[in-house]
Protein backbone atom coordinates (compact mmCIF):
# COMPACT_ATOMS: atom_id res chain seq x y z
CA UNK A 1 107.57 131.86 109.40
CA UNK A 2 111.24 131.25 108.71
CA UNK A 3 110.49 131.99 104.95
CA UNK A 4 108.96 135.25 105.60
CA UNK A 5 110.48 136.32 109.10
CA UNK A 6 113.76 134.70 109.26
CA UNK A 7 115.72 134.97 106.11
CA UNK A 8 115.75 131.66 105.26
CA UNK A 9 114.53 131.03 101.95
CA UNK A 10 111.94 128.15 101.58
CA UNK A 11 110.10 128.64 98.27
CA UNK A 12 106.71 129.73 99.60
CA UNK A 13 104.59 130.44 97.39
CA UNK A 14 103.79 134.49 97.16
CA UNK A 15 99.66 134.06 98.17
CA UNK A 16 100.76 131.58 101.08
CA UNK A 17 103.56 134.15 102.15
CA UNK A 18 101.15 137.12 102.52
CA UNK A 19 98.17 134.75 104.47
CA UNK A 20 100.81 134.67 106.98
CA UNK A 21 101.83 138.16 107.05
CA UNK A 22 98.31 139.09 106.97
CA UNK A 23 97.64 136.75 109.76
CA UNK A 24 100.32 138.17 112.27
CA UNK A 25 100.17 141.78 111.48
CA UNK A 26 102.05 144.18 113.24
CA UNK A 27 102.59 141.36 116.49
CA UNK A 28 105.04 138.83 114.24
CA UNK A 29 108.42 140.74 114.04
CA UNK A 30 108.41 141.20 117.77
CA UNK A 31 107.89 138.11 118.60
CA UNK A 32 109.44 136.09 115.99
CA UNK A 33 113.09 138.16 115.99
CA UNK A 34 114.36 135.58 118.68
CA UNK A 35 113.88 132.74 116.89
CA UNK A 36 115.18 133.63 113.74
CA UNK A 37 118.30 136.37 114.69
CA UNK A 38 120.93 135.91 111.83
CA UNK A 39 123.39 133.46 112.63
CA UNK A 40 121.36 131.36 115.13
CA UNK A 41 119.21 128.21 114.52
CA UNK A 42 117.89 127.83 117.73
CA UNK A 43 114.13 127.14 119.13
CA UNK A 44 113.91 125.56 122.61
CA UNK A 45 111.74 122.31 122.18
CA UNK A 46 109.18 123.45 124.32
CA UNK A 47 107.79 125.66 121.87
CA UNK A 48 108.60 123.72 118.97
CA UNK A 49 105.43 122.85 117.72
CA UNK A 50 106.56 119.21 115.88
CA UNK A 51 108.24 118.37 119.14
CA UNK A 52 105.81 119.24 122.06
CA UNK A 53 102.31 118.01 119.73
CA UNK A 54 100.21 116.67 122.14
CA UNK A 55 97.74 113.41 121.30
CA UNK A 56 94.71 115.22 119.50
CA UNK A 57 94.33 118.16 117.50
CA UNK A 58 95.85 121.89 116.84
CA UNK A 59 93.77 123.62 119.34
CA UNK A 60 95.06 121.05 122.11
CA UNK A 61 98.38 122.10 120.93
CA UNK A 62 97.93 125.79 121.29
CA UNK A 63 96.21 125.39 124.78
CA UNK A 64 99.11 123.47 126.04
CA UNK A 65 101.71 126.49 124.57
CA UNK A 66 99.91 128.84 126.61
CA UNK A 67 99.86 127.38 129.52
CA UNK A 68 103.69 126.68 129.38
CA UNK A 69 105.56 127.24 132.62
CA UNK A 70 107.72 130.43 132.18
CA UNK A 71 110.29 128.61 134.26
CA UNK A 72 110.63 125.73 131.38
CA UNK A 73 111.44 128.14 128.71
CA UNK A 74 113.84 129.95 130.56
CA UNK A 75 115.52 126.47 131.99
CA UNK A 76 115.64 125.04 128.73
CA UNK A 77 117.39 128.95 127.33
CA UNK A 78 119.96 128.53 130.11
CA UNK A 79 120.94 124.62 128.96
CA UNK A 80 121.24 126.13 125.57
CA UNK A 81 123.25 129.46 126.28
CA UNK A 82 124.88 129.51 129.49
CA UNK A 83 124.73 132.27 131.62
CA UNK A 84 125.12 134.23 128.18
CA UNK A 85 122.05 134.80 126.27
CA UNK A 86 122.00 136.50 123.11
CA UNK A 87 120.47 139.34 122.62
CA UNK A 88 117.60 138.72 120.81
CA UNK A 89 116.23 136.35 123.28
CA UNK A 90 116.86 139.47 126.69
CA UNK A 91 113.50 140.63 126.06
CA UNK A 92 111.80 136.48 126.07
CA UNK A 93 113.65 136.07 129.60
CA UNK A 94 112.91 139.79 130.71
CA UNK A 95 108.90 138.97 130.05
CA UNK A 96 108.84 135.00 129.68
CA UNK A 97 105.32 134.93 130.31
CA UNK A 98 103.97 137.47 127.98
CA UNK A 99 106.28 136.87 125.07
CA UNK A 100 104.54 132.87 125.58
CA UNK A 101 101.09 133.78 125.28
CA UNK A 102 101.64 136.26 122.25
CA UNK A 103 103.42 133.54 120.87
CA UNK A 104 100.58 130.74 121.03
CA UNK A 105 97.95 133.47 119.76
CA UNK A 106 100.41 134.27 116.61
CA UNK A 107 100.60 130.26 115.98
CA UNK A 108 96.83 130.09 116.26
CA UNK A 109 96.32 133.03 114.17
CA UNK A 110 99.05 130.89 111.19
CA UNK A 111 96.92 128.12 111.66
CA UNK A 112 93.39 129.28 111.17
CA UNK A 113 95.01 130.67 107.70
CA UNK A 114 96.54 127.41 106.89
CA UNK A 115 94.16 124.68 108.12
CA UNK A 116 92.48 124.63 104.53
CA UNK A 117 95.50 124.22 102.94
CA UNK A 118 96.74 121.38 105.52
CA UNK A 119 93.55 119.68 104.98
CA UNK A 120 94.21 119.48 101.13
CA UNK A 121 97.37 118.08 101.92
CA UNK A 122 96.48 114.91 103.23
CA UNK A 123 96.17 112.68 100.58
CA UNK A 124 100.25 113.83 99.96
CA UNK A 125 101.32 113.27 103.47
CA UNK A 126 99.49 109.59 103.68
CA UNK A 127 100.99 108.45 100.15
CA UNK A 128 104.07 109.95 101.47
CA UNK A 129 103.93 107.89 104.77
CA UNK A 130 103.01 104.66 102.78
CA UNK A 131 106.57 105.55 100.53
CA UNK A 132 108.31 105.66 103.57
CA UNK A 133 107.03 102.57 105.29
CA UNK A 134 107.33 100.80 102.11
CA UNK A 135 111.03 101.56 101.48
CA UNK A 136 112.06 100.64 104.91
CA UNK A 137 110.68 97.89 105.08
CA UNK A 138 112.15 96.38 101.75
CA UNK A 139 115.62 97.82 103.27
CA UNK A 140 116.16 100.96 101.07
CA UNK A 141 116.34 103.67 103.62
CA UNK A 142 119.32 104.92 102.11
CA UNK A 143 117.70 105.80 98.98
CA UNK A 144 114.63 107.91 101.35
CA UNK A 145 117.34 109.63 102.71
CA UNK A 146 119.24 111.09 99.54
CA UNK A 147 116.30 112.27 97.88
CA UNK A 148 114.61 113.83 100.86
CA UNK A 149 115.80 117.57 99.79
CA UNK A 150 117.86 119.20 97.18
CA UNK A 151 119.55 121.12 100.44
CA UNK A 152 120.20 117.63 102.59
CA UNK A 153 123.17 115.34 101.14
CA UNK A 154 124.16 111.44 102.05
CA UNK A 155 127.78 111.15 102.31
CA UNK A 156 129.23 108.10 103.34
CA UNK A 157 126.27 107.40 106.04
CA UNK A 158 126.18 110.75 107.19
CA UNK A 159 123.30 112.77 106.33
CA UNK A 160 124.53 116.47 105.67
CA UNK A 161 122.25 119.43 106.62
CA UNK A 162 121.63 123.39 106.09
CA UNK A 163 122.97 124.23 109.41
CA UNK A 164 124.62 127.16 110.23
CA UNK A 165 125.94 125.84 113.76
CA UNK A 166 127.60 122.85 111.69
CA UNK A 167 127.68 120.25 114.77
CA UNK A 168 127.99 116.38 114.36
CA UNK A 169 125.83 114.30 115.65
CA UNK A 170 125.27 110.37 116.02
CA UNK A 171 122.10 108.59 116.33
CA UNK A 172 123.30 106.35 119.25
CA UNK A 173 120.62 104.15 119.11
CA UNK A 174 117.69 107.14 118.98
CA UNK A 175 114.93 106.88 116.90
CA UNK A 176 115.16 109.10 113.22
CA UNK A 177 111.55 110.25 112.78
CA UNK A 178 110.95 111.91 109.09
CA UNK A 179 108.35 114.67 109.11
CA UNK A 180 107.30 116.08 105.77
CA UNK A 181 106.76 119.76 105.94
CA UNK A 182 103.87 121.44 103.98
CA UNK A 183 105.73 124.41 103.07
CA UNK A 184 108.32 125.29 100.54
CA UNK A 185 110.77 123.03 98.34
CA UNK A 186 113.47 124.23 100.19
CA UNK A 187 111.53 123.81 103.78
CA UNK A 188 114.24 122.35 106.24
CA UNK A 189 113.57 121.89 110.24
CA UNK A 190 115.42 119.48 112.67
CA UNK A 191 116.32 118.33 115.88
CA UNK A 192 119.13 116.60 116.64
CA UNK A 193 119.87 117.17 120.44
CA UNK A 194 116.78 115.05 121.76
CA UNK A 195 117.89 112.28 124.22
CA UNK A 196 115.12 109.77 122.87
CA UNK A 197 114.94 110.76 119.23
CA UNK A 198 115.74 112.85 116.35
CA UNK A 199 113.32 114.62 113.50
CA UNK A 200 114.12 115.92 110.35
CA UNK A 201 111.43 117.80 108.81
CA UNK A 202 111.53 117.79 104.71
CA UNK A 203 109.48 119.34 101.77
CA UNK A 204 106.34 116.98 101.45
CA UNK A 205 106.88 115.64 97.38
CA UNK A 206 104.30 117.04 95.18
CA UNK A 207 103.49 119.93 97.24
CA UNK A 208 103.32 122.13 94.19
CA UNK A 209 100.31 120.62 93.24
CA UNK A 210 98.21 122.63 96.27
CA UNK A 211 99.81 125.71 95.72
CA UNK A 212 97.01 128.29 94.70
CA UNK A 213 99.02 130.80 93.64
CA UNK A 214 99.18 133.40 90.70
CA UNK A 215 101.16 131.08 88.84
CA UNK A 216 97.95 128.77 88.98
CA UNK A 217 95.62 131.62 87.81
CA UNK A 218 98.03 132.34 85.12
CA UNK A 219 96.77 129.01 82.94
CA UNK A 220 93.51 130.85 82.19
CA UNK A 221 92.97 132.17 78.68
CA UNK A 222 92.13 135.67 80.03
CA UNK A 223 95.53 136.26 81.63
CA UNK A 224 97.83 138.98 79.59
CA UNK A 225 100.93 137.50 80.55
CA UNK A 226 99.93 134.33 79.61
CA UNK A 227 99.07 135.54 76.20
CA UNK A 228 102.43 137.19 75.88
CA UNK A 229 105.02 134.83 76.90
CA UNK A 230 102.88 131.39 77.71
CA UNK A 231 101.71 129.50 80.11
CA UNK A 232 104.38 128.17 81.62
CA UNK A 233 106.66 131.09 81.53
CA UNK A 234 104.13 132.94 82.78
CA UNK A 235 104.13 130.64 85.86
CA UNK A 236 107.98 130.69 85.96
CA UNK A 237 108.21 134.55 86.04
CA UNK A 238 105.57 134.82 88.80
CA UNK A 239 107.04 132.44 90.94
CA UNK A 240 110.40 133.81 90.65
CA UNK A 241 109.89 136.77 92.76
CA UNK A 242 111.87 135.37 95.30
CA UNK A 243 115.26 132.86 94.23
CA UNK A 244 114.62 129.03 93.63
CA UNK A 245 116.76 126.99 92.20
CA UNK A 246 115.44 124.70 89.04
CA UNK A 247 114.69 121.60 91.39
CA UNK A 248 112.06 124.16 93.56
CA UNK A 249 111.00 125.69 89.98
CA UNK A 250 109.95 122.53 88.56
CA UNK A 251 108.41 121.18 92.29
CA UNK A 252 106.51 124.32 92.10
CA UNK A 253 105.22 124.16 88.78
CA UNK A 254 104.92 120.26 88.57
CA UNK A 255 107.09 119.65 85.51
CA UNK A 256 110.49 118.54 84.68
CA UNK A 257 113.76 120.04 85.77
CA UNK A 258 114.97 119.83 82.31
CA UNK A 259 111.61 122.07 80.80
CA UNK A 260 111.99 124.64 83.34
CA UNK A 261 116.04 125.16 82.90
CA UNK A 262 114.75 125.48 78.95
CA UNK A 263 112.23 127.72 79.63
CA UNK A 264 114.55 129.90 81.56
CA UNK A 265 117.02 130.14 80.09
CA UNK A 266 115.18 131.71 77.17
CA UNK A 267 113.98 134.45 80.18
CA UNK A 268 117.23 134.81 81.19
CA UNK A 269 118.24 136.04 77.30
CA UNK A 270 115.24 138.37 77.90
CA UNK A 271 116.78 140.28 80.22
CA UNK A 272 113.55 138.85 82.12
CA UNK A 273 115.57 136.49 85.13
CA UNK A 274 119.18 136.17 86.24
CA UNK A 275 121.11 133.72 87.28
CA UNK A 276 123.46 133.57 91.07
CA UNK A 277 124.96 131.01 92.61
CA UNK A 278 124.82 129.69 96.24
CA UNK A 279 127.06 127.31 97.37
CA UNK A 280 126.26 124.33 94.80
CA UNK A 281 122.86 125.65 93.46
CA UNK A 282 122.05 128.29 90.90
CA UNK A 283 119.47 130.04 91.94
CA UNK A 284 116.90 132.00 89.23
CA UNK A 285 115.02 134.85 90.00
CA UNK A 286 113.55 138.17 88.32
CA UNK A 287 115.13 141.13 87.06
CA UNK A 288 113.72 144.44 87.30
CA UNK A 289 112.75 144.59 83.67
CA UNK A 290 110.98 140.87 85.02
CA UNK A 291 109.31 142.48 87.82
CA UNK A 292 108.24 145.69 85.82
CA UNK A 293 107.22 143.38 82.86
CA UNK A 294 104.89 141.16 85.38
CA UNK A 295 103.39 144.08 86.94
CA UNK A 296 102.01 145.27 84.01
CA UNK A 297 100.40 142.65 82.69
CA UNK A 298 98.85 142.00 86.10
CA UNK A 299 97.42 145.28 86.19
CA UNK A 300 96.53 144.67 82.89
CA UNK A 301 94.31 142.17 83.69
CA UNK A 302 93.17 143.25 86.58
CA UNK A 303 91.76 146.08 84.38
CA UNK A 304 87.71 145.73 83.89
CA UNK A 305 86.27 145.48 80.16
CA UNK A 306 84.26 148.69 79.23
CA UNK A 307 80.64 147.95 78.91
């Protein structure tokens, strides 16, 4: 939802991108807009689905959002802004109640698209989990934490994070809980205020692999762009629709940094990507000669054989 809704840039795949647009309709801008206004970073906890998951499954989850007590949301909006609240959030505290239950039936909505593709994802998340527990307990936590995300950096035992608020914070004893996300390769969720702990959420590693997307379809023999440029470039210029940096790219397409960055590069002398940078990444993504070249080979295929 932050991918598609809030700006933020996560590397979802196109097809997983439009199940969710296609799941919220019209009802996901409206109620979305507060929690991803430009500038702010904020979702109270009590709607937060990774901090407020009860014991059991989804549906539990989504029963327990809609019966949340209006007067919880706004308390916890008051701790957070003062007696100012932006404007995005007016029309929340103007209509708690009904802005809640939309909000529960647009997360159930997400999740009966995504349950299939959450399911797939469990043998990732449980080798991921025995990773973790493995390097912790042989004492190399520090190395877990510098390669959790291209956008997260270690710097002399601080752990440096996407966020535009840019506050400090110290553990003080709290638990740090790591949550792999099942999203993009540049996924990145946290809380850090929580009296008793503190969660980072982080791309799950080999997420790339689940990712049914065009790029996947492009392997077949049948597919015109395939034929024209190859495989793999084929898979490069599809997923580029949106910017990714090479790390994403090659997460994505489960191959090496190094083969994507050659395989774009000869793209780029195309005329077929370009190049822009952000902060310390470069960032790849298609030119319209790319998108116009990609469009027609799609529609190419999609063309049917005469009989």
């Amino acid at each position: 939802m932050a991918d598609v809704y809030g700006g933020r840039s996560h590397g979802v795949p196109r097809r997983w991108r439009q199940l969710l647009l296609t799941a919220v309709s019209t009802i996901g801008p409206a109620v979305l807009s507060p929690l991803f206004a430009p500038g702010y970073s904020v979702i109270p906890d009590c709607i937060t689905p990774t901090a407020c998951m009860p014991d059991g499954d989804a549906a539990a989850q989504f029963t327990q959002l809609a019966d949340l007590s209006p007067d919880t949301l706004l308390d916890e909006l008051e701790t957070e802004f003062g007696g100012t609240v932006p404007p995005q959030w007016r029309p929340v505290v103007e209509r708690p109640q009904q802005w809640i239950h939309a909000y529960a039936r647009l997360l159930h909505c997400v999740w009966q698209e995504f349950h299939p593709i959450w399911k797939n994802a469990e043998g990732l998340i449980r080798r991921e989990t025995e990773r973790v527990g493995a390097a912790i307990v042989q004492g190399c936590a520090e190395a877990i934490l510098q390669g959790l995300s291209e956008r997260f950096r270690l710097v002399d035992g601080s752990l440096r994070l996407p966020d535009p608020q840019g506050e400090t914070y110290a553990l003080d004893g709290r638990r740090l809980i790591l949550v792999p996300i099942v999203s993009g390769p540049g996924a990145s969720m946290f809380a850090l205020d929580r009296p008793d702990l503190v969660w980072i959420g982080y791309p799950l590693p080999g997420i790339g692999r689940l990712w049914d997307t065009p790029a996947t379809a492009s392997t077949s023999a049948g597919d015109p762009l395939s034929l024209v440029v190859g495989q793999l470039r084929a898979a490069i210029l599809r997923a580029a629709a949106q910017p990714l940096t090479m790390g994403e790219l090659a997460v994505l397409l489960n191959c090496s940094p190094a083969n994507a960055t050659h395989h774009c590069h000869q793209l780029v002398d195309a005329g077929l990507l370009e190049r822009h940078r952000e902060g310390r990444h470069v960032r790849i993504n298609r030119t319209e000669r790319g998108d116009a070249v990609v469009d027609v080979l799609s529609q190419a295929r999609a063309v049917p054989e005469s009989s």
